[in-house]
Protein backbone atom coordinates (compact mmCIF):
# COMPACT_ATOMS: atom_id res chain seq x y z
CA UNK A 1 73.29 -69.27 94.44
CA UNK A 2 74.17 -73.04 95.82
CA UNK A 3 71.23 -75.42 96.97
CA UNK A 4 69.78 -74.33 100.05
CA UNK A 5 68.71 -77.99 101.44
CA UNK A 6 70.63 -78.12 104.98
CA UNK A 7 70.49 -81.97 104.98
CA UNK A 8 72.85 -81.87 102.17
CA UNK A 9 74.82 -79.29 102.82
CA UNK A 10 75.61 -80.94 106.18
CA UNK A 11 76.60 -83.71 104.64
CA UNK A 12 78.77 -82.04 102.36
CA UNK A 13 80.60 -80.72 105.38
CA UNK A 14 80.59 -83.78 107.42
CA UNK A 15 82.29 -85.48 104.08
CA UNK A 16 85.26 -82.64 104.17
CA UNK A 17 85.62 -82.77 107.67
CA UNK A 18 86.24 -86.66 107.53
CA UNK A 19 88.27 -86.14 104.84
CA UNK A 20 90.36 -83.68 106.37
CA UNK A 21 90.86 -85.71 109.61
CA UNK A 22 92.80 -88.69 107.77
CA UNK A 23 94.57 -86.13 105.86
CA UNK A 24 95.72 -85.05 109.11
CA UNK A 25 96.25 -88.69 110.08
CA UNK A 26 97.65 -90.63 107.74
CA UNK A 27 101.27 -89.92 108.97
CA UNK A 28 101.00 -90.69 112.28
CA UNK A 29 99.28 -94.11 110.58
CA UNK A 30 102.31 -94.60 107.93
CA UNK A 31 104.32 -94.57 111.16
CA UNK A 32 102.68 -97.43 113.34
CA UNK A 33 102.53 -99.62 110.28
CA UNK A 34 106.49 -99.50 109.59
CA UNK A 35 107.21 -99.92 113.54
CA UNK A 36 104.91 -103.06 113.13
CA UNK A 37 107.05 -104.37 110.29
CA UNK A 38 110.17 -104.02 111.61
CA UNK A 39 109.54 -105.40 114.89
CA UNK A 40 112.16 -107.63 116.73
CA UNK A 41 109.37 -109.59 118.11
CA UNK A 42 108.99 -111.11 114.48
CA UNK A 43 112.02 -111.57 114.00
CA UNK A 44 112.54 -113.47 117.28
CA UNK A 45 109.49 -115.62 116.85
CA UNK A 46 111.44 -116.98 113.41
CA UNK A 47 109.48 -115.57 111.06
CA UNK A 48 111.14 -114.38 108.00
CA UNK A 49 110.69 -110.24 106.63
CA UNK A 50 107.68 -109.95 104.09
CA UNK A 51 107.42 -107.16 101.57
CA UNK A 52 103.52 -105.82 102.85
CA UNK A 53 102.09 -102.56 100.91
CA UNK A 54 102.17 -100.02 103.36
CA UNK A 55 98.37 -99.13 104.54
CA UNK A 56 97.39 -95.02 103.57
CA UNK A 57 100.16 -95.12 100.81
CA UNK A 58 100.61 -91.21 100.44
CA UNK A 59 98.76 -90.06 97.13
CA UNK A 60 98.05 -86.67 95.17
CA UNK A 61 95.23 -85.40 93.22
CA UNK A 62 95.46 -82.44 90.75
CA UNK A 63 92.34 -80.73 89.83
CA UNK A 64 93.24 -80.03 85.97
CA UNK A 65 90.19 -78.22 84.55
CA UNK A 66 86.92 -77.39 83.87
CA UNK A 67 85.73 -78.39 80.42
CA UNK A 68 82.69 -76.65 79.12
CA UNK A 69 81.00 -75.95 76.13
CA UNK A 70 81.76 -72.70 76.52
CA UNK A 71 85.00 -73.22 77.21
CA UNK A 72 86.76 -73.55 80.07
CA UNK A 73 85.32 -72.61 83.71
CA UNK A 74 82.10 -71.13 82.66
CA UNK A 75 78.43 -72.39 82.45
CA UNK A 76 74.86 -71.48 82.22
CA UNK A 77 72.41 -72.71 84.68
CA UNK A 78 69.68 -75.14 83.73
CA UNK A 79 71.62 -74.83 80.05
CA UNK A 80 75.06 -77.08 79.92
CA UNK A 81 75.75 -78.36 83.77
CA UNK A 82 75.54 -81.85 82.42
CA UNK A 83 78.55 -81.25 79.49
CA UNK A 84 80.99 -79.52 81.71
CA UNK A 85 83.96 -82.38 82.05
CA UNK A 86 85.26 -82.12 85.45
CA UNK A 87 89.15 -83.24 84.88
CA UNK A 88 91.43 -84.75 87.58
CA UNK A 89 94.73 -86.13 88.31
CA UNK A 90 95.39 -88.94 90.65
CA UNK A 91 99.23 -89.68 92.04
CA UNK A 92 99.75 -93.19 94.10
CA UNK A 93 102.47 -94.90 92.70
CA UNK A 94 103.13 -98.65 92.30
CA UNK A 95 98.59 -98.75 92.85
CA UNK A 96 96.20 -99.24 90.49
CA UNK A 97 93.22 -99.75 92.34
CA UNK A 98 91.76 -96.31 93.01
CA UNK A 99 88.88 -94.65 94.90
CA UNK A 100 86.50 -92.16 94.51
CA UNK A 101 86.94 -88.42 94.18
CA UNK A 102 84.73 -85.82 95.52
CA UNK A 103 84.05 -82.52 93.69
CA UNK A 104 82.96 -79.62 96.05
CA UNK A 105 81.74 -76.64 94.62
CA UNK A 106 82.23 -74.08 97.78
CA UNK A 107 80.20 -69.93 97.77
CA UNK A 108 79.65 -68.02 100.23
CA UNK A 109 81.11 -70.44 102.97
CA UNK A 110 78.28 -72.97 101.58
CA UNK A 111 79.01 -76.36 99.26
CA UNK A 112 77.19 -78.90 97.45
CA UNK A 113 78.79 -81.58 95.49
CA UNK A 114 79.14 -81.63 91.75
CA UNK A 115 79.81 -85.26 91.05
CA UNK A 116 82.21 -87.81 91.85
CA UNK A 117 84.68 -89.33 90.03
CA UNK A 118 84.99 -93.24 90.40
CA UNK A 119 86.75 -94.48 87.83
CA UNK A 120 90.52 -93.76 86.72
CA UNK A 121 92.64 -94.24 83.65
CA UNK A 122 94.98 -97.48 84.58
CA UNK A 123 97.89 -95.81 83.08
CA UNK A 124 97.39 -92.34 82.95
CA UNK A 125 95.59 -91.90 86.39
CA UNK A 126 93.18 -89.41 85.01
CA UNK A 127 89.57 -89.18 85.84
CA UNK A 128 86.45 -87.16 85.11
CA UNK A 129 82.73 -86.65 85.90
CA UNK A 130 80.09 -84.30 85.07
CA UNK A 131 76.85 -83.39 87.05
CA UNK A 132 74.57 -85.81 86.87
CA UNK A 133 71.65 -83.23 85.92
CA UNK A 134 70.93 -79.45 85.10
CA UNK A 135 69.76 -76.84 87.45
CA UNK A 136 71.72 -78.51 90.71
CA UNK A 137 74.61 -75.83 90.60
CA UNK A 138 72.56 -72.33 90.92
CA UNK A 139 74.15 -69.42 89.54
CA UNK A 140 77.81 -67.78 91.13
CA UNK A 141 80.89 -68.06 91.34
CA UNK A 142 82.41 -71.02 92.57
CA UNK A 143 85.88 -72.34 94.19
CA UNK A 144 85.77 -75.91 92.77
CA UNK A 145 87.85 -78.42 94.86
CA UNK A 146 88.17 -82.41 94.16
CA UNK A 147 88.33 -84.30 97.44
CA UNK A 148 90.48 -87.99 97.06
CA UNK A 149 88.49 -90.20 99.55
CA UNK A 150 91.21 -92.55 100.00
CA UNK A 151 91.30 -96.21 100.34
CA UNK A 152 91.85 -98.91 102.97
CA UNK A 153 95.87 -98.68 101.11
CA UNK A 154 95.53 -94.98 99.56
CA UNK A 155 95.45 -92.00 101.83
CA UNK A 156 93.20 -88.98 101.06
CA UNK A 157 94.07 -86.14 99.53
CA UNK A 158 92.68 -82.44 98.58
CA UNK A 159 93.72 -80.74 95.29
CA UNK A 160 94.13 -77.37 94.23
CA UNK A 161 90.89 -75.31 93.20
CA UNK A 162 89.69 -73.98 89.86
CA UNK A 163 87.30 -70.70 89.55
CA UNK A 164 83.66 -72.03 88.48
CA UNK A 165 81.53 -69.13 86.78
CA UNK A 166 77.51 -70.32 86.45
CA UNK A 167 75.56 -67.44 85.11
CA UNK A 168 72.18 -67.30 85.05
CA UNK A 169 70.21 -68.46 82.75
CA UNK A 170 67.90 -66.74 80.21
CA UNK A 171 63.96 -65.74 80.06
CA UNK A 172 61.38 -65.76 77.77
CA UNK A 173 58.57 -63.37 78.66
CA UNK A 174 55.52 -63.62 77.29
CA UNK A 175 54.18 -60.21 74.82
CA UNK A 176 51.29 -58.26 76.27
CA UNK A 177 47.64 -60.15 74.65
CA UNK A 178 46.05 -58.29 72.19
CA UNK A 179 42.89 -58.52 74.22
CA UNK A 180 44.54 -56.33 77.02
CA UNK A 181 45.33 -53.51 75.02
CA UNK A 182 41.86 -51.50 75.33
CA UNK A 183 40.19 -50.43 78.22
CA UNK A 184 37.11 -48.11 78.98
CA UNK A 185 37.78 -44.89 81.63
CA UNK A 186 35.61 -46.27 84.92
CA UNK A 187 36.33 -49.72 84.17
CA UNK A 188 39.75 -50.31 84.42
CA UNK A 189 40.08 -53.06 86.92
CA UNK A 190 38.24 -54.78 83.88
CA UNK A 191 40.77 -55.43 82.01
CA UNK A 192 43.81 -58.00 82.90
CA UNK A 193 47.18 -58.16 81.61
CA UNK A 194 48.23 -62.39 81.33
CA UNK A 195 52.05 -62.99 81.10
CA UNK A 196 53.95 -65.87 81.11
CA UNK A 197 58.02 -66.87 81.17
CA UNK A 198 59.44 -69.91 80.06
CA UNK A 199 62.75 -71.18 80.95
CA UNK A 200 65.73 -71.15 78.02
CA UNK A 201 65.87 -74.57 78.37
CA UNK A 202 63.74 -76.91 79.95
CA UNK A 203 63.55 -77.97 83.19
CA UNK A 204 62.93 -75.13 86.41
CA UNK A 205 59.97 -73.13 86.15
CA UNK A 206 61.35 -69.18 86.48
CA UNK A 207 59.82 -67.78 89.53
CA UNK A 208 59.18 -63.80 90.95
CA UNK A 209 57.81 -60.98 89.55
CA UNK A 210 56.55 -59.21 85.88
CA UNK A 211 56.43 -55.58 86.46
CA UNK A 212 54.12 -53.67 83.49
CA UNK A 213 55.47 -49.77 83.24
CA UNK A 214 54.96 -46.94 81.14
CA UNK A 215 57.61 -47.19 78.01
CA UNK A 216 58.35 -43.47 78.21
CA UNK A 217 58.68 -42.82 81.67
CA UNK A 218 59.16 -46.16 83.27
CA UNK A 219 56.39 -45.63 85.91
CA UNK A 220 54.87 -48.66 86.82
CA UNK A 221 51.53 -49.76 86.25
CA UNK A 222 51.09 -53.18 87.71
CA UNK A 223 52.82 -56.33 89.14
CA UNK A 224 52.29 -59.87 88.13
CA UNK A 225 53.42 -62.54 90.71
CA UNK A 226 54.48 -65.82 89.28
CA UNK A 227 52.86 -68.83 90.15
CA UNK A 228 54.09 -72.24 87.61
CA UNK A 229 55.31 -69.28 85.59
CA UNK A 230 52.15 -67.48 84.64
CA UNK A 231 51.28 -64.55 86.55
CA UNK A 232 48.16 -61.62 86.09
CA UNK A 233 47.50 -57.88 87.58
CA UNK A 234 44.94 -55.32 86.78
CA UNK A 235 44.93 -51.59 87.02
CA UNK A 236 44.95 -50.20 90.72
CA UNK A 237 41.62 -48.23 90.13
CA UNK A 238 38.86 -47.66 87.81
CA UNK A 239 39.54 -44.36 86.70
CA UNK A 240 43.85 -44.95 87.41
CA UNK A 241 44.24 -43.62 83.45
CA UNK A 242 43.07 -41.25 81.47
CA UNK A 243 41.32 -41.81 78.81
CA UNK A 244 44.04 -41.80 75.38
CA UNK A 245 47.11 -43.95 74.33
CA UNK A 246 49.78 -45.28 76.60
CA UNK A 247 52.99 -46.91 75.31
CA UNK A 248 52.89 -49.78 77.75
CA UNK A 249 56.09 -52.58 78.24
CA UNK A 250 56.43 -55.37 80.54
CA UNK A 251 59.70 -56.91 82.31
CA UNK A 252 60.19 -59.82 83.97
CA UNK A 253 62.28 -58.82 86.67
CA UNK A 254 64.77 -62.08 87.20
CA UNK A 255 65.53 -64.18 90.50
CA UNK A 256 69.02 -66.20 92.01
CA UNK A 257 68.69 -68.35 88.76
CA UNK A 258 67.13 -66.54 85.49
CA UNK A 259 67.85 -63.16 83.98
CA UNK A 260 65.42 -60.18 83.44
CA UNK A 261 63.47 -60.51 80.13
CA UNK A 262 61.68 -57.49 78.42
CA UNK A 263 58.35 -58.31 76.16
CA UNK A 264 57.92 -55.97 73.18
CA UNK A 265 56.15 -52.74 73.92
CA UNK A 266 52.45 -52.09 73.42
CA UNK A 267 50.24 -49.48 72.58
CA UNK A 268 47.18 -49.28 74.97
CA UNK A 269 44.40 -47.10 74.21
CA UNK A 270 41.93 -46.71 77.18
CA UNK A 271 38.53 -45.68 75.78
CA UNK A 272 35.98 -42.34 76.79
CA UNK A 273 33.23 -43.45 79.36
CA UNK A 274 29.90 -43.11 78.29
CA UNK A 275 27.81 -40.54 80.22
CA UNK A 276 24.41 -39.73 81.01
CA UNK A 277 21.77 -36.51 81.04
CA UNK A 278 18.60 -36.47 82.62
CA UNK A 279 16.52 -33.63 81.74
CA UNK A 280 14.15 -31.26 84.38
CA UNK A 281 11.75 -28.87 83.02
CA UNK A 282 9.52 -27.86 85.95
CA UNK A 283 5.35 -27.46 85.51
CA UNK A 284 5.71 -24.08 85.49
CA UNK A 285 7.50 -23.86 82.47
CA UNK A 286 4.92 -26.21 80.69
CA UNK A 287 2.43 -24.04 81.94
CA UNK A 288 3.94 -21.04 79.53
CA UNK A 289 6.21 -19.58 82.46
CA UNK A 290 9.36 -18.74 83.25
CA UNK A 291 11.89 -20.96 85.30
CA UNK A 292 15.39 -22.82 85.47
CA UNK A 293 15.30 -26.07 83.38
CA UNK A 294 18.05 -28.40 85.28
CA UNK A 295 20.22 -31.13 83.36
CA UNK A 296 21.71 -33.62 85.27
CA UNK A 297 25.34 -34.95 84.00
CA UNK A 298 26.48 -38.39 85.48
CA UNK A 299 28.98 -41.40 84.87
CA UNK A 300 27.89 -44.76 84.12
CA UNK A 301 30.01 -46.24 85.92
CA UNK A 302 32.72 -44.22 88.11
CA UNK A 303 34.21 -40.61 87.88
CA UNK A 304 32.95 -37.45 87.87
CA UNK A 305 32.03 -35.46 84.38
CA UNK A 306 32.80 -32.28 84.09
CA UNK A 307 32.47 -29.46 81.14
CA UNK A 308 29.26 -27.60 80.02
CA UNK A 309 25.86 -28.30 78.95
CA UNK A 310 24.16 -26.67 75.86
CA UNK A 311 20.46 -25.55 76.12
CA UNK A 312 17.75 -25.63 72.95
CA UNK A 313 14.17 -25.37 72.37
CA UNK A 314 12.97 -26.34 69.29
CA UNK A 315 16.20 -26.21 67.69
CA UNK A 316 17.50 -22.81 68.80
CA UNK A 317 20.28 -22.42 71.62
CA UNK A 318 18.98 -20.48 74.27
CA UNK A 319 21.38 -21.01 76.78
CA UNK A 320 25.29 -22.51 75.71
CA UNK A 321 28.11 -23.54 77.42
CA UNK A 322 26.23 -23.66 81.03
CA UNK A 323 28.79 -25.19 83.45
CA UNK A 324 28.01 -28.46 85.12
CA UNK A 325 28.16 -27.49 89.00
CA UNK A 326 27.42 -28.50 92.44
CA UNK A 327 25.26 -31.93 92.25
CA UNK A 328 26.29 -32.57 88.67
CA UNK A 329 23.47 -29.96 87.57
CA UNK A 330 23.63 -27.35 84.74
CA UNK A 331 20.49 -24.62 84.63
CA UNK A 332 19.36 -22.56 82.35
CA UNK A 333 16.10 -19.82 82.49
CA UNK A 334 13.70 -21.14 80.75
CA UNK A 335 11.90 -17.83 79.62
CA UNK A 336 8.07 -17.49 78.73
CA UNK A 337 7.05 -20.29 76.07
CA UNK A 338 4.15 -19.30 74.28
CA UNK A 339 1.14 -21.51 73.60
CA UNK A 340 1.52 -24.69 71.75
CA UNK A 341 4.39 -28.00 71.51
CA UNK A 342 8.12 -27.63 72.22
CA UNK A 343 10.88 -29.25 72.49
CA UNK A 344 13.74 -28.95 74.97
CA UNK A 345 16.97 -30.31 74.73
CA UNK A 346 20.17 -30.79 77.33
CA UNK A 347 23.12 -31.59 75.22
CA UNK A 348 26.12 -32.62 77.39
CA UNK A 349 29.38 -31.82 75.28
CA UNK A 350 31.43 -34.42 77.29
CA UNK A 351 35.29 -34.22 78.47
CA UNK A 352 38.62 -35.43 78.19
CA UNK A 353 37.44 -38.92 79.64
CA UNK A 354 33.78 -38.57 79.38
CA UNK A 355 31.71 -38.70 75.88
CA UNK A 356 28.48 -36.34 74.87
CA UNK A 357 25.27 -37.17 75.61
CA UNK A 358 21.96 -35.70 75.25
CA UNK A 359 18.41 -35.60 76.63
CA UNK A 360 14.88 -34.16 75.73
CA UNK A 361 11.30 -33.11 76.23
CA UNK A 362 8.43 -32.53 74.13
CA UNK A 363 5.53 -30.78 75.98
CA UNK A 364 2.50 -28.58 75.06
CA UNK A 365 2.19 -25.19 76.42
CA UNK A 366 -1.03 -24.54 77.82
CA UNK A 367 -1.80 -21.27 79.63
CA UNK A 368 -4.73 -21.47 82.75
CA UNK A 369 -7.81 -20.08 81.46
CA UNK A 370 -8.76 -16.50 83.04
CA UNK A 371 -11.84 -16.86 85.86
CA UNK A 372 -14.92 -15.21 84.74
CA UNK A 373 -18.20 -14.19 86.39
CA UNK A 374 -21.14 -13.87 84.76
CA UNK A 375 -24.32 -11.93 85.91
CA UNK A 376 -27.80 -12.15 84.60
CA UNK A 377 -30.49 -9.30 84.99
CA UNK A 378 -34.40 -9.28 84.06
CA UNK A 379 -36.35 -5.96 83.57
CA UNK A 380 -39.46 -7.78 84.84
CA UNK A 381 -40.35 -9.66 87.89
CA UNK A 382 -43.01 -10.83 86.49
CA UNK A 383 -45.27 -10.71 83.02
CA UNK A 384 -48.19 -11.47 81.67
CA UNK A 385 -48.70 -14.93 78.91
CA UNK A 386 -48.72 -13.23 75.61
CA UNK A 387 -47.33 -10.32 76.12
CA UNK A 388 -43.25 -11.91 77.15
CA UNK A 389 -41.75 -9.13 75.23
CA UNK A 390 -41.75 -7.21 77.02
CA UNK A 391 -39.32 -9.19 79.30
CA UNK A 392 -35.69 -7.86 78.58
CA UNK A 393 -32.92 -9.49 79.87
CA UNK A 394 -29.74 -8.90 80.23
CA UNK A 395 -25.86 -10.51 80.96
CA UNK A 396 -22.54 -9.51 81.70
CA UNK A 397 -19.39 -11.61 81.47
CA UNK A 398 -16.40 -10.40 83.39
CA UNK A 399 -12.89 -11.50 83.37
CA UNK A 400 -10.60 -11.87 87.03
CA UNK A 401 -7.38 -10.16 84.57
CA UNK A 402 -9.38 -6.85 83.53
CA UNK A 403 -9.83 -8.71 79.94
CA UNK A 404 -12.58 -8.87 77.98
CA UNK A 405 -14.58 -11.92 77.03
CA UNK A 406 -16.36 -13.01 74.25
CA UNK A 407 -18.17 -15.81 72.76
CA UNK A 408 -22.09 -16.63 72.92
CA UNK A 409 -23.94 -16.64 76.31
CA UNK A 410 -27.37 -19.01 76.48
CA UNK A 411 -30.17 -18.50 79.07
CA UNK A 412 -32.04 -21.73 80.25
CA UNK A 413 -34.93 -22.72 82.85
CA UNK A 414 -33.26 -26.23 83.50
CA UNK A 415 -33.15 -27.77 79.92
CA UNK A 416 -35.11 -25.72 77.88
CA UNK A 417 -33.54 -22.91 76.42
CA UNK A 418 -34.80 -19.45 76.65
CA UNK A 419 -32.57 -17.66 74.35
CA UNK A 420 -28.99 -17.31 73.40
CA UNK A 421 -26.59 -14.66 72.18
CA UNK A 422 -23.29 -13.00 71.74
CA UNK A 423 -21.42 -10.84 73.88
CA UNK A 424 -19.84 -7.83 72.73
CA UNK A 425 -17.54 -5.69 74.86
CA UNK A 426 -18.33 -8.55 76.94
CA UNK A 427 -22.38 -7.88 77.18
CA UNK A 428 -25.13 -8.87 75.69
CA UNK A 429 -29.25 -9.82 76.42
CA UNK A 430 -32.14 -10.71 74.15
CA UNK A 431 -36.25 -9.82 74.66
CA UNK A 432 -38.69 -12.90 74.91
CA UNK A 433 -41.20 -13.39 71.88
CA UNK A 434 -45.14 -13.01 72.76
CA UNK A 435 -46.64 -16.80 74.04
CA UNK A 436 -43.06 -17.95 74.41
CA UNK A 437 -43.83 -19.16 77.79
CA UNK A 438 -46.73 -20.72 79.63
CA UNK A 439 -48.07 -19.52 82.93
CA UNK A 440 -45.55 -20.45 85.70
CA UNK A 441 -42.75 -19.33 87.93
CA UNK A 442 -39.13 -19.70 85.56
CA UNK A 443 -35.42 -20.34 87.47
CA UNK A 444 -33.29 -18.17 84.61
CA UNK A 445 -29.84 -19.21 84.51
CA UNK A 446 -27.26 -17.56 81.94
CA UNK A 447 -24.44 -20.28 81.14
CA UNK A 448 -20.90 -18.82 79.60
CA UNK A 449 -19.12 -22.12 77.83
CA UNK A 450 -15.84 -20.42 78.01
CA UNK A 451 -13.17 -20.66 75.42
CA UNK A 452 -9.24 -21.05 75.37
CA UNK A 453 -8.54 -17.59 77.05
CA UNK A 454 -11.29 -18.06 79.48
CA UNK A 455 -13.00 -20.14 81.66
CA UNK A 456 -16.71 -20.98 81.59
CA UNK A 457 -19.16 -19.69 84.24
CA UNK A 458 -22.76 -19.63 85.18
CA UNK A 459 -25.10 -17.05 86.64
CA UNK A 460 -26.73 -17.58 89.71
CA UNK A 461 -31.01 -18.34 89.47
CA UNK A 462 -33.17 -15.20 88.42
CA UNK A 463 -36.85 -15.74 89.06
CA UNK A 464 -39.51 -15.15 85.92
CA UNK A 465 -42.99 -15.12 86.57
CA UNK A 466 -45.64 -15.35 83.53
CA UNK A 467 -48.91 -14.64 84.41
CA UNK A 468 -52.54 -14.68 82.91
């Protein structure tokens, strides 16, 4: 479309206008001067008739063509403005000194000038210009009109008009970088697509938009704006695509003066998000009972996975294929675990835009050991030095779970021991030997050490007396 600058395009009009006026006038002109040279009053005064050019001599300018490289009445914007040969007749017989010649290029009730022709053939009366630069006549289609400016002798004059096409002129967009072309699910903003369009010839910068689409269904993907002729977008969101391959194309969508330009399409390949699993095996499972053992499934770094978890312990799949639900959690019953290390393992099996992941625990098993009581009896009170065999005594271990314990059971005053044996069916005793023990009052305590089924326990204080 024509230059938009209202200074000029005022001044273009003013220019016509002016123009137009003497056009209008020059008869009435013509007229005054012949009165004035055939007045009596000159004649009277003595002075002889002179032969004086007449002032606004009547002229008329054709408008012949348009010469352009590609032929006649068609050029490119920004591309061969300069070569087209504006060609124009000039009629104003018996003169030879000749003005200046507008050309008007008129759209859309708008006109800017072209380029003036100032100097004429001396014989033929032919003249030409051409603009003066590229990129000053915008693309459209314009009625060209030369405008005869006249002289103080020559009147003005308008010729005919000539159709001016100026298409527009072409694009160069930029392909889509390499470095664009992969992206990871949750991270899409990431990753920015550069473009840039360069004129077909040089001189203006191409300005407005690069729209980046889907090649197979022509949805669009991003926008670039232009700024100097390099624009940049991103993805709308994170998780926008799927993970997968994407034929991708981009298209620089054209303004007034350049045409659209396509790039080459693209294959973009937007990568599975890692995940993550955190493992939960409550104490009561370590402790050798049963419970729910929780995995927890999550992104690192947006979107939500989704699928199943697998279940193992020590190897062998106890629970598969437990759906992830409410909190990102997968459970699975633990059952009893006997005695001794084991190993627990989540494995996530990941999703469309998610990838596996796994997580485990190694823990020993160790059950509570079973309370016990233990009870110590003497057949004696009391007994006299030398004759301590006669001293039986007794003890009985006893389990909180009905079980039965076994193992070795030692009786001690304090520190020193007094005898020691082993229990069977959970009982047991021993006799004193003769002189064992020296006059005195004894505190008997039976002590049972306990093993890995049950816990260790102590008797409460029997009192011995040994007498002389």
């Amino acid at each position: 479309m024509p230059p938009s600058d209202s200074a000029q395009s005022e001044g273009n009009q003013v220019r016509q206008m002016r123009l137009l006026a003497a056009l209008a006038g020059s008869a009435a002109i013509m007229a005054v001067g012949a009165l004035t040279l055939a007045s009596p009053a000159s004649a009277s005064a003595g002075h002889p008739a002179v032969n004086i050019p007449r002032a606004n001599a009547p002229t008329s300018i054709v408008l012949n063509a348009l010469e352009t490289d590609q032929g006649e009445n068609t050029i490119t914007f920004g591309g061969d403005e300069r070569d087209m040969s504006v060609v124009a007749h000039l009629t104003a017989d018996g003169h030879s000194l000749l003005g200046t010649a507008d050309i008007m290029a008129q759209v859309d009730g708008q006109s800017t000038e072209v380029c003036q022709i100032t100097s004429w053939d001396q014989t033929s009366h032919f003249g030409d210009c051409s603009p003066p630069a590229n990129d000053t006549i915008h693309p459209g289609t314009y009625s060209v009109t030369a405008f005869f400016e006249g002289t103080g002798v020559l009147a003005p004059s308008v010729s005919n008009s000539l159709t001016l096409g100026v298409t527009n002129e072409g694009a160069n967009l930029s392909d889509i970088q390499d470095s664009s072309l992969s992206m990871t699910f949750g991270n899409e903003t990431a990753d920015k697509f550069n473009f840039t369009v360069t004129p077909e010839f040089p001189g203006d910068t191409p300005t407005g938009e690069v729209e980046l689409f889907f090649a197979d269904s022509g949805v669009g993907l991003c926008t670039a704006v232009l700024v100097n002729g390099s624009g940049s977008c991103t993805a709308s969101d994170d998780i926008a695509l799927g993970a997968g391959t994407y034929r991708i194309q981009a298209e620089y969508m054209g303004n007034g003066d350049f045409s659209p330009s396509f790039s080459q399409q693209a294959t973009l390949t937007v990568n599975q998000e890692a995940s993550k699993t955190d493992l939960v095996v409550p104490s009561d499972v370590k402790s050798g009972n049963s419970d729910l053992i929780t995995a927890v499934v999550t992104p690192t770094l947006h979107g939500t996975p989704t699928g199943a978890v697998d279940f193992a312990v020590d190897g062998q799949t106890i629970c598969p294929q437990m759906p992830i639900g409410e909190n990102q959690t997968a459970v699975c019953p633990s059952g009893r675990l006997s005695v001794g290390s084991h190993t627990v393992t989540a494995h996530y099996e990941g999703d469309h835009n998610f990838s596996a992941s796994d997580s485990s625990q190694t823990f020993t098993v160790t059950i509570p050991a079973v309370h016990t009581t233990t009870v110590l009896h003497r057949s004696l009170a009391s007994v006299r030095f030398g004759h301590e065999q006669k001293e039986h005594i007794t003890v009985q271990v006893t389990a909180r779970n009905g079980m039965v314990p076994g193992g070795t059971v030692t009786v001690k005053h304090g520190t020193v021991r007094v005898c020691s044996f082993t229990l069977n069916n959970g009982k047991g005793g021993c006799f004193l030997k003769a002189k064992q023990l020296s006059k005195g009052t004894y505190h008997l305590v039976a002590s049972y050490p306990g093993n890995a089924t049950f816990a260790k326990s102590a008797s409460g204080q029997v009192k011995l007396v040994v007498t002389r």
